[in-house]
Structure formats: C-alpha cells, structure tokens
PDB file of N, CA and C in Angstrom:
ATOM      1  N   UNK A   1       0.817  -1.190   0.000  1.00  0.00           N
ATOM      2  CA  UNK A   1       0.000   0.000   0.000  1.00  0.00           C
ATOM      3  C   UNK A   1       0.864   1.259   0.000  1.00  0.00           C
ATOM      4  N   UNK A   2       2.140   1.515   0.507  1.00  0.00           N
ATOM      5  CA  UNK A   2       2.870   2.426   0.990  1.00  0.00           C
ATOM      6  C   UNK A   2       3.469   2.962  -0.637  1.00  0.00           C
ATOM      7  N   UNK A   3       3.658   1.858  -1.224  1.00  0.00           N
ATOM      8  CA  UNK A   3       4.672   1.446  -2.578  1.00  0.00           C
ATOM      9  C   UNK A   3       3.980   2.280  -3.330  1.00  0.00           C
ATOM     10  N   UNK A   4       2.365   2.290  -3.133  1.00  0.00           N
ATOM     11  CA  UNK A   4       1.323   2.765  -4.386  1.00  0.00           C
ATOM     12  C   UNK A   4       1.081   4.114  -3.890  1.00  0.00           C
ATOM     13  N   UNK A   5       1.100   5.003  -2.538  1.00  0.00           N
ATOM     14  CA  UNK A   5       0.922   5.907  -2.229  1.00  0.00           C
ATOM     15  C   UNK A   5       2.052   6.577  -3.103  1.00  0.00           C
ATOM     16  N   UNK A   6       3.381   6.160  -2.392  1.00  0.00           N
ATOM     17  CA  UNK A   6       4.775   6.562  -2.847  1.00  0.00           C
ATOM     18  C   UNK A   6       4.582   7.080  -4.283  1.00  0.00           C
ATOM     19  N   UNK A   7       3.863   6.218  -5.214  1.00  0.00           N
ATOM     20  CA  UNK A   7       3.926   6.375  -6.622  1.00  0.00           C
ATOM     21  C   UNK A   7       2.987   7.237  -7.219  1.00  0.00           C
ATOM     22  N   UNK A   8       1.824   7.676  -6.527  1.00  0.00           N
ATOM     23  CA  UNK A   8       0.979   8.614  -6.432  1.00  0.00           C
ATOM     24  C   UNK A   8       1.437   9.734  -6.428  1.00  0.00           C
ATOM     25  N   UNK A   9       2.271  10.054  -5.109  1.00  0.00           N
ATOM     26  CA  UNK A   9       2.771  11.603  -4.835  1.00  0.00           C
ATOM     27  C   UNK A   9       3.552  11.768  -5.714  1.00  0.00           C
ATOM     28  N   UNK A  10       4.639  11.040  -6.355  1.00  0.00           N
ATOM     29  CA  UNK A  10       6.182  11.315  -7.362  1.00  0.00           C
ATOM     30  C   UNK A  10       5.216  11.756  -8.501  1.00  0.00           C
ATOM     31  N   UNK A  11       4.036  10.745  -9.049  1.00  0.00           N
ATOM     32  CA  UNK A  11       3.371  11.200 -10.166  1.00  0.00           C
ATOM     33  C   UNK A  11       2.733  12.792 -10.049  1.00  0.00           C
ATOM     34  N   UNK A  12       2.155  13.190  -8.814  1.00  0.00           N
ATOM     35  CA  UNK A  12       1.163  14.293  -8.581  1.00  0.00           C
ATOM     36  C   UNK A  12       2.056  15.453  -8.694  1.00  0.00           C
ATOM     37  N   UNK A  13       3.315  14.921  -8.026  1.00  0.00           N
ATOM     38  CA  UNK A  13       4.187  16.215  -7.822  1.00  0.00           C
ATOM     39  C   UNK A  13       5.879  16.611  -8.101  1.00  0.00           C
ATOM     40  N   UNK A  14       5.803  15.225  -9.269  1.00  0.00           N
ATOM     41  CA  UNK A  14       7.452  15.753  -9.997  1.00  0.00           C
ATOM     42  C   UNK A  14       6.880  15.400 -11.425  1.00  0.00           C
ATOM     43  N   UNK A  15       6.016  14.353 -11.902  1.00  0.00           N
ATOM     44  CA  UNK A  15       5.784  14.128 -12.827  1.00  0.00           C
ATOM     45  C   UNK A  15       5.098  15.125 -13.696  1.00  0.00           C
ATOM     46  N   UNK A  16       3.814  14.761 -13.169  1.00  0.00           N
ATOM     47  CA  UNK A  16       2.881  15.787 -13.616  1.00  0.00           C
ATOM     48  C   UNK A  16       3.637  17.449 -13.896  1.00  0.00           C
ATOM     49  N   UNK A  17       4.037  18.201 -13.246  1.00  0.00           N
ATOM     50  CA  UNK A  17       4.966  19.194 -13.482  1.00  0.00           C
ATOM     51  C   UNK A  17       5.531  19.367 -14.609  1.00  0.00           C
ATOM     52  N   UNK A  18       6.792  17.944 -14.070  1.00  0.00           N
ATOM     53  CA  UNK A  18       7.323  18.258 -15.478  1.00  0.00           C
ATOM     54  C   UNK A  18       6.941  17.706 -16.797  1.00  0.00           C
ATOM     55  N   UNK A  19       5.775  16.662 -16.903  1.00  0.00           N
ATOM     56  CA  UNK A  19       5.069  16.794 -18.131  1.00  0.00           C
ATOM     57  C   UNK A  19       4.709  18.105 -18.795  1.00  0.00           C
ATOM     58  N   UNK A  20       3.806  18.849 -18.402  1.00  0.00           N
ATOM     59  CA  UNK A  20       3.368  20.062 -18.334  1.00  0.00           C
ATOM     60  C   UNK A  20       4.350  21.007 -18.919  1.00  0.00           C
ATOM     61  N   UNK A  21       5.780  20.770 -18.508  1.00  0.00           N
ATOM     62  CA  UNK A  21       6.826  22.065 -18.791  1.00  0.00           C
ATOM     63  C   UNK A  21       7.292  21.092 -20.356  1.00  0.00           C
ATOM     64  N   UNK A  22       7.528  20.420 -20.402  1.00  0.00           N
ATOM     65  CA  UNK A  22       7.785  19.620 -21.311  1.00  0.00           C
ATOM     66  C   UNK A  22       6.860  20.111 -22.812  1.00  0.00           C
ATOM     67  N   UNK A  23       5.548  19.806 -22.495  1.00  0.00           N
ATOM     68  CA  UNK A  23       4.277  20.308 -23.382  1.00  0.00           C
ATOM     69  C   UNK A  23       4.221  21.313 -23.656  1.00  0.00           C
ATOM     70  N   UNK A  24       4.748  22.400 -22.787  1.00  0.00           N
ATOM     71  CA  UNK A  24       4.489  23.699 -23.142  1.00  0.00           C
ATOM     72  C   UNK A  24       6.071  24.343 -23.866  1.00  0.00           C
ATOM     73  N   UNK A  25       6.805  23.454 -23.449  1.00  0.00           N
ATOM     74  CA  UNK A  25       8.072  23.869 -24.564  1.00  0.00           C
ATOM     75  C   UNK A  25       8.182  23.509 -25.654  1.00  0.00           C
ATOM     76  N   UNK A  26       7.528  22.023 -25.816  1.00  0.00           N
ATOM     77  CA  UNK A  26       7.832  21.588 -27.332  1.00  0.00           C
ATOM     78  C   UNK A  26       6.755  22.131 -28.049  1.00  0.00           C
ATOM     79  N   UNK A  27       5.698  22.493 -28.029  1.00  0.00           N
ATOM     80  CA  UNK A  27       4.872  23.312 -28.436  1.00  0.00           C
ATOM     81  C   UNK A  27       5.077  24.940 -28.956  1.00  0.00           C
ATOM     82  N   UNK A  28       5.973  25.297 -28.072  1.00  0.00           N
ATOM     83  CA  UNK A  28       6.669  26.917 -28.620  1.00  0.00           C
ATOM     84  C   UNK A  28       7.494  26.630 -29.360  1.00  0.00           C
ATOM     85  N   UNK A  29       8.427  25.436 -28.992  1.00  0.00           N
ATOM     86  CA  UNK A  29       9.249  25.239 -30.369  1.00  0.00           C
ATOM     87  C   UNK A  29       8.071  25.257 -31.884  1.00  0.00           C
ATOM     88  N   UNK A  30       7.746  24.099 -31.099  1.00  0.00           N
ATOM     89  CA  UNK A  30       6.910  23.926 -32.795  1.00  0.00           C
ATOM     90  C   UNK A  30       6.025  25.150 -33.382  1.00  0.00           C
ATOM     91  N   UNK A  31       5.847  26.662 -33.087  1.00  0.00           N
ATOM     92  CA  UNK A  31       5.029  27.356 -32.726  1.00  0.00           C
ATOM     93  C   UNK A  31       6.004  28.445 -33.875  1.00  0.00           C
ATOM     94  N   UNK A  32       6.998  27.699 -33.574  1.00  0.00           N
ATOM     95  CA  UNK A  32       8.445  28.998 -33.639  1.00  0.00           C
ATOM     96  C   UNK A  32       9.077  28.922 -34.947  1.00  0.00           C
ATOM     97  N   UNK A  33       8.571  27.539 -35.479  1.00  0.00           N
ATOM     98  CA  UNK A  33       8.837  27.306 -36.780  1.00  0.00           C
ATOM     99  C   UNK A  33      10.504  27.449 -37.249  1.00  0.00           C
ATOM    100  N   UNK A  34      11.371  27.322 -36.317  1.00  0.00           N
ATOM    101  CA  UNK A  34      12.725  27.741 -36.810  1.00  0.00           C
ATOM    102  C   UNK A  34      13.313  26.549 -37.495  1.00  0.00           C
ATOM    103  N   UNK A  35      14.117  26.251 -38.145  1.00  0.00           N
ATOM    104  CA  UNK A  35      14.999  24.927 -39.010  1.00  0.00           C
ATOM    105  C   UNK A  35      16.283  24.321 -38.004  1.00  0.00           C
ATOM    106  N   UNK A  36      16.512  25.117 -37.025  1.00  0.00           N
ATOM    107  CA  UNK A  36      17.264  24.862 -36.078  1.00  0.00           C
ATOM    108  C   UNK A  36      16.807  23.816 -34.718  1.00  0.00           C
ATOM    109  N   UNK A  37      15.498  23.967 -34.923  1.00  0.00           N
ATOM    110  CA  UNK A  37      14.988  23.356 -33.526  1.00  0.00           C
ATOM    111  C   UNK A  37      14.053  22.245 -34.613  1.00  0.00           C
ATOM    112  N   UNK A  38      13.857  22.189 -35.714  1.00  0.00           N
ATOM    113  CA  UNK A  38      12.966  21.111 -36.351  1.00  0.00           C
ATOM    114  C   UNK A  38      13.646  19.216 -35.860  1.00  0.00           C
ATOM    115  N   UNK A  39      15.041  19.289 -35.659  1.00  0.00           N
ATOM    116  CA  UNK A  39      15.537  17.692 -35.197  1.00  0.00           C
ATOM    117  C   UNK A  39      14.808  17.575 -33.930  1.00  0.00           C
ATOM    118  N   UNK A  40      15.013  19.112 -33.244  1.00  0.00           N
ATOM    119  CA  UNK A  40      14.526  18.561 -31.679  1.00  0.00           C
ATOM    120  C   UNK A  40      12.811  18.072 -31.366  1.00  0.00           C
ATOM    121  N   UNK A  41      11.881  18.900 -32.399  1.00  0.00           N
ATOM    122  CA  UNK A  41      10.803  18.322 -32.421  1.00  0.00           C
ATOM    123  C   UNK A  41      10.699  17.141 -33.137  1.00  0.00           C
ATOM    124  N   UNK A  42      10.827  17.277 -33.922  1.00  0.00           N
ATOM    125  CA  UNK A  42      10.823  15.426 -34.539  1.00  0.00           C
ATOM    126  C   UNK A  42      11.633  14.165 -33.570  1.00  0.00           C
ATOM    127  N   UNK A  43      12.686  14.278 -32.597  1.00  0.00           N
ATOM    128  CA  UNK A  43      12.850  13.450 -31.806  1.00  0.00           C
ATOM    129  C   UNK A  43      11.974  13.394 -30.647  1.00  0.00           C
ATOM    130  N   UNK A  44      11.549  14.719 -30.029  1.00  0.00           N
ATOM    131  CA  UNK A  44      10.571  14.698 -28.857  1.00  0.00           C
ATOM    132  C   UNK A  44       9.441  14.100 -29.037  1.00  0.00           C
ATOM    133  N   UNK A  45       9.105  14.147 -30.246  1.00  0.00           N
ATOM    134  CA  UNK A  45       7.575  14.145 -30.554  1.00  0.00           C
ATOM    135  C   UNK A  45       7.251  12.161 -30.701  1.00  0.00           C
ATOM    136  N   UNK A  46       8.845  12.016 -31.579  1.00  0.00           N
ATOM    137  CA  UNK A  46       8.998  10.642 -32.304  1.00  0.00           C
ATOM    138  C   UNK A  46       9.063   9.866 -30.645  1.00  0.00           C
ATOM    139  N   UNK A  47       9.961  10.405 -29.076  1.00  0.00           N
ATOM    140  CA  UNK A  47       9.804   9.685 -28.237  1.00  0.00           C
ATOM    141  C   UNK A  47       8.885   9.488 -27.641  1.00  0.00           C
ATOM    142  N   UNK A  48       7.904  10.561 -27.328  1.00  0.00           N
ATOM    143  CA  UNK A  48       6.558  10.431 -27.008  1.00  0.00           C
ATOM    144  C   UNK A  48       5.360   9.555 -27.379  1.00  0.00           C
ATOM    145  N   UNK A  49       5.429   9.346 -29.109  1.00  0.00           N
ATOM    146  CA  UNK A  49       4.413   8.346 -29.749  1.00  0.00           C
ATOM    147  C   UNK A  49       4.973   7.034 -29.177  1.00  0.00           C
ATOM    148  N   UNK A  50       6.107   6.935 -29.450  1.00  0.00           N
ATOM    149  CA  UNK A  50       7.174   5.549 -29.070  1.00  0.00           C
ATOM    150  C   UNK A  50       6.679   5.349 -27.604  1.00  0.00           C
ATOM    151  N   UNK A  51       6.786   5.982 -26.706  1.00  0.00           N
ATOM    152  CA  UNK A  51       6.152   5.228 -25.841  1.00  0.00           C
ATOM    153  C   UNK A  51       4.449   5.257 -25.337  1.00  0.00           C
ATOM    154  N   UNK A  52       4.025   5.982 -26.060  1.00  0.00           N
ATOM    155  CA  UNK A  52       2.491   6.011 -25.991  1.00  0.00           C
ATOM    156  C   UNK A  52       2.127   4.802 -26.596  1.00  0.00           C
ATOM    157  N   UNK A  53       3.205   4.348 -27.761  1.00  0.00           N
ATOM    158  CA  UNK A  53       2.628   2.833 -28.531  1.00  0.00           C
ATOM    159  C   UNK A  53       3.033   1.997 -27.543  1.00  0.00           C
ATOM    160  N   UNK A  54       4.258   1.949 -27.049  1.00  0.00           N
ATOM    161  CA  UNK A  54       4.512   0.811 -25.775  1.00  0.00           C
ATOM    162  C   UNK A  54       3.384   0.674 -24.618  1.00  0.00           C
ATOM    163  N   UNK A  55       2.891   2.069 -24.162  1.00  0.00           N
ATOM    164  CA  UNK A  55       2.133   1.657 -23.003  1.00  0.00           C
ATOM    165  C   UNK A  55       0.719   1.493 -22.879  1.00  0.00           C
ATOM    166  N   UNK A  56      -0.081   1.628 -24.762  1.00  0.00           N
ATOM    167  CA  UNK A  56      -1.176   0.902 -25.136  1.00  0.00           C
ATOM    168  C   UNK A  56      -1.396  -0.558 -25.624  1.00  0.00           C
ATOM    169  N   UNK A  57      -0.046  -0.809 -25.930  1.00  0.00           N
ATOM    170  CA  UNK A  57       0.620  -2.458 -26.429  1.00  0.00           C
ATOM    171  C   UNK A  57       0.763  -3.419 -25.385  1.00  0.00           C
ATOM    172  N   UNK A  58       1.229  -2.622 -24.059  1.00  0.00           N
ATOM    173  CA  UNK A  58       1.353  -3.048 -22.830  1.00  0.00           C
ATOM    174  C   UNK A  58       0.255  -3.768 -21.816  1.00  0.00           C
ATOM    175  N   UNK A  59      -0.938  -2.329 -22.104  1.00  0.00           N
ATOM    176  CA  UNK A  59      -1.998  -2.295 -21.137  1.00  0.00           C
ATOM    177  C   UNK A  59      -2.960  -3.095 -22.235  1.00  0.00           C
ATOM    178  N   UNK A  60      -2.944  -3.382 -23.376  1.00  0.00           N
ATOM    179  CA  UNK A  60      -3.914  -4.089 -24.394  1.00  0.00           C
ATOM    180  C   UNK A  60      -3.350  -6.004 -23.929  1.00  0.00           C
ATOM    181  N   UNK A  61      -1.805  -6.086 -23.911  1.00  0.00           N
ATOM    182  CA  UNK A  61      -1.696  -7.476 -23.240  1.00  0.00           C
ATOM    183  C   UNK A  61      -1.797  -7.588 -22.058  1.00  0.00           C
ATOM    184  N   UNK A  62      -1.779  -7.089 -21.028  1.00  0.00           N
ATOM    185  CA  UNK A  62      -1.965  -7.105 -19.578  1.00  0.00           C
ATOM    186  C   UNK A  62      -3.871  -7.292 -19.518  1.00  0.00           C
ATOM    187  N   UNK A  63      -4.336  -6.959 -19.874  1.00  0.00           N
ATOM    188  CA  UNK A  63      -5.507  -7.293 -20.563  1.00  0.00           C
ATOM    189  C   UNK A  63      -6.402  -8.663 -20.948  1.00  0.00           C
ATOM    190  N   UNK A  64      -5.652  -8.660 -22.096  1.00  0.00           N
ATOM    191  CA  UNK A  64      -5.809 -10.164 -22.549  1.00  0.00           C
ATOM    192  C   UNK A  64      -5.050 -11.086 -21.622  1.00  0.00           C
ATOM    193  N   UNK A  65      -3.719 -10.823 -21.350  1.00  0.00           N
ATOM    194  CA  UNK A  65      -3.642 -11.958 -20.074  1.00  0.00           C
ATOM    195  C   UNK A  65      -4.129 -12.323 -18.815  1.00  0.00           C
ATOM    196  N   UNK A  66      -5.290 -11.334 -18.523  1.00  0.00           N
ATOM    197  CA  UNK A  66      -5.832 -11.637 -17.545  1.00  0.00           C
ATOM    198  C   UNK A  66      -7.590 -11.609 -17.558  1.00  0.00           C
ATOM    199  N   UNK A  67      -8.223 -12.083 -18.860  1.00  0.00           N
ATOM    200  CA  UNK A  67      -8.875 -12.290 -19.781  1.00  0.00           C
ATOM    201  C   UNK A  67      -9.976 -10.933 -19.135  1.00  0.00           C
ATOM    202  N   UNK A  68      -9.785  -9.804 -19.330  1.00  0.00           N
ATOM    203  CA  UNK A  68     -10.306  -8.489 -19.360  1.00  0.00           C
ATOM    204  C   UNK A  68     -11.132  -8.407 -20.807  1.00  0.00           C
ATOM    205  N   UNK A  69     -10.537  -8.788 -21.618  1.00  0.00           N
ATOM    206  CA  UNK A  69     -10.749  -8.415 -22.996  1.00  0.00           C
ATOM    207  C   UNK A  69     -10.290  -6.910 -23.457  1.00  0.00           C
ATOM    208  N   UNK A  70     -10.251  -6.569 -24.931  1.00  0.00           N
ATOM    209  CA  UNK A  70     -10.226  -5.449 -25.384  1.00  0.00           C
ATOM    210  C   UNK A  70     -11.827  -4.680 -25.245  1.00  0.00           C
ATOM    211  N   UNK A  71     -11.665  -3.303 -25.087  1.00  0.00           N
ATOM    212  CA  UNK A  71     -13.254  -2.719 -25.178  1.00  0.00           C
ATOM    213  C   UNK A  71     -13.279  -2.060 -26.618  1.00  0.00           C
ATOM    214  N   UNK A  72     -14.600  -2.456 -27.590  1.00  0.00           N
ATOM    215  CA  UNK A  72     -14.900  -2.304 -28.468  1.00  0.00           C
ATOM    216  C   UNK A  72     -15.826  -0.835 -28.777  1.00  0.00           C
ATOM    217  N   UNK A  73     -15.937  -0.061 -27.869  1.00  0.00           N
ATOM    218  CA  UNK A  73     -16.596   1.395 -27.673  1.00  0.00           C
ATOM    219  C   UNK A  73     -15.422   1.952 -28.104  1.00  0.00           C
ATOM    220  N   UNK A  74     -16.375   3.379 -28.996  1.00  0.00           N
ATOM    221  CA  UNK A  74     -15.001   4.203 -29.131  1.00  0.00           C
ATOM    222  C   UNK A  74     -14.191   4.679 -27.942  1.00  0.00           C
ATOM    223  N   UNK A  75     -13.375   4.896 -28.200  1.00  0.00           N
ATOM    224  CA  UNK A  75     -12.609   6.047 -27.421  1.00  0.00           C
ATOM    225  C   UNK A  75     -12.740   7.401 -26.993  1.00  0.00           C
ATOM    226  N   UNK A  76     -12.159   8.037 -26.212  1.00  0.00           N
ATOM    227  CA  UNK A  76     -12.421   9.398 -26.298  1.00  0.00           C
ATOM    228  C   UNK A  76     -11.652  10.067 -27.112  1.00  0.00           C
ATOM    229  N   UNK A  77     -10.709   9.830 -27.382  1.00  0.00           N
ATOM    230  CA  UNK A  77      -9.930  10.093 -28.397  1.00  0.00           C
ATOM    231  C   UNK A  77     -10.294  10.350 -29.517  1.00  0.00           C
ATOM    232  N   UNK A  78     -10.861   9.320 -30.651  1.00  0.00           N
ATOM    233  CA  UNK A  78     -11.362   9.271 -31.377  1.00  0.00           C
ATOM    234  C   UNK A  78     -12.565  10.246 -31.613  1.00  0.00           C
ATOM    235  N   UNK A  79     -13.541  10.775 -30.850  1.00  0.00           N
ATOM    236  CA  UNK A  79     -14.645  11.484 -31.284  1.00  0.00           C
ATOM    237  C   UNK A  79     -13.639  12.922 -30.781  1.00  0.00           C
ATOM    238  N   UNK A  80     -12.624  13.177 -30.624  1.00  0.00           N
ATOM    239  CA  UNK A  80     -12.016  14.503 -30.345  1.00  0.00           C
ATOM    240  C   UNK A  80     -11.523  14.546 -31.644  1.00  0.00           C
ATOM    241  N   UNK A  81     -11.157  13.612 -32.667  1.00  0.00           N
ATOM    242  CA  UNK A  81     -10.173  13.442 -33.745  1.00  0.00           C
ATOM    243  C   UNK A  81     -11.193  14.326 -34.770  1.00  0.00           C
ATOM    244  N   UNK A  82     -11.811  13.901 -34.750  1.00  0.00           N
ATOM    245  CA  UNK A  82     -13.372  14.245 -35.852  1.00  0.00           C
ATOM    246  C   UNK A  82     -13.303  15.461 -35.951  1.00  0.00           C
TER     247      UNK A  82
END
C-alpha cells in the first residue's frame, strides 16, 4: 500500500509538473517554426508516440492476459479526432 501511495505523490508532484513544462516547450518550439529546432521536435515528438505505442501495447496485453478483454466502444480520443 505504501509502494502505491509513494507512486501517487512522485506522479502528482514531480511528474505531472514536469510533463506540463515539457508540453508547453515543445509546443513553442513547434510554434516557432525555426529549421534549427525542427531535429529537436521530430525526436521529442517521435519519443513520445514511441512510448504512448509501448504503453497501449502493454496495457492491451496485460488485458488479454488476464482475460479483461479489449473494449470495443469508441474512445475518447477518437470522437475529439473528428
């Protein structure tokens, strides 16, 4: 129980943060349109999908191995895409 609190607060209050500062920089880059900073968005952006695909690949087998199934409703995602 202590382990999951622990991991709560680091998320609420170093993570979360620096997600946030993260988002709001690569965004001014990209905002800024310069040819100098175009590698740095294309790697930030390229590490971010990279692990957004790992930790839907992840949570889709953690899933099936514990016969959850996949959910066949859209997403929220998806009706934001539209």
């Amino acid at each position: 129980m202590m382990d999951v609190q622990l991991d709560q607060v680091v998320i609420r209050d170093v993570l979360n943060p620096l997600r946030a500062k993260l988002l709001l920089r690569l965004n001014e880059m990209i905002l800024e349109n310069r040819p100098e900073t175009w590698f740095d968005c294309y790697l930030s952006i390229y590490m971010l999908l990279s692990h957004a695909e790992w930790a839907a690949a992840h949570g889709n087998g953690f899933s099936k191995r514990h016969g959850m199934g996949v959910s066949r409703t859209p997403s929220v995602w998806s009706s934001r895409l539209k």
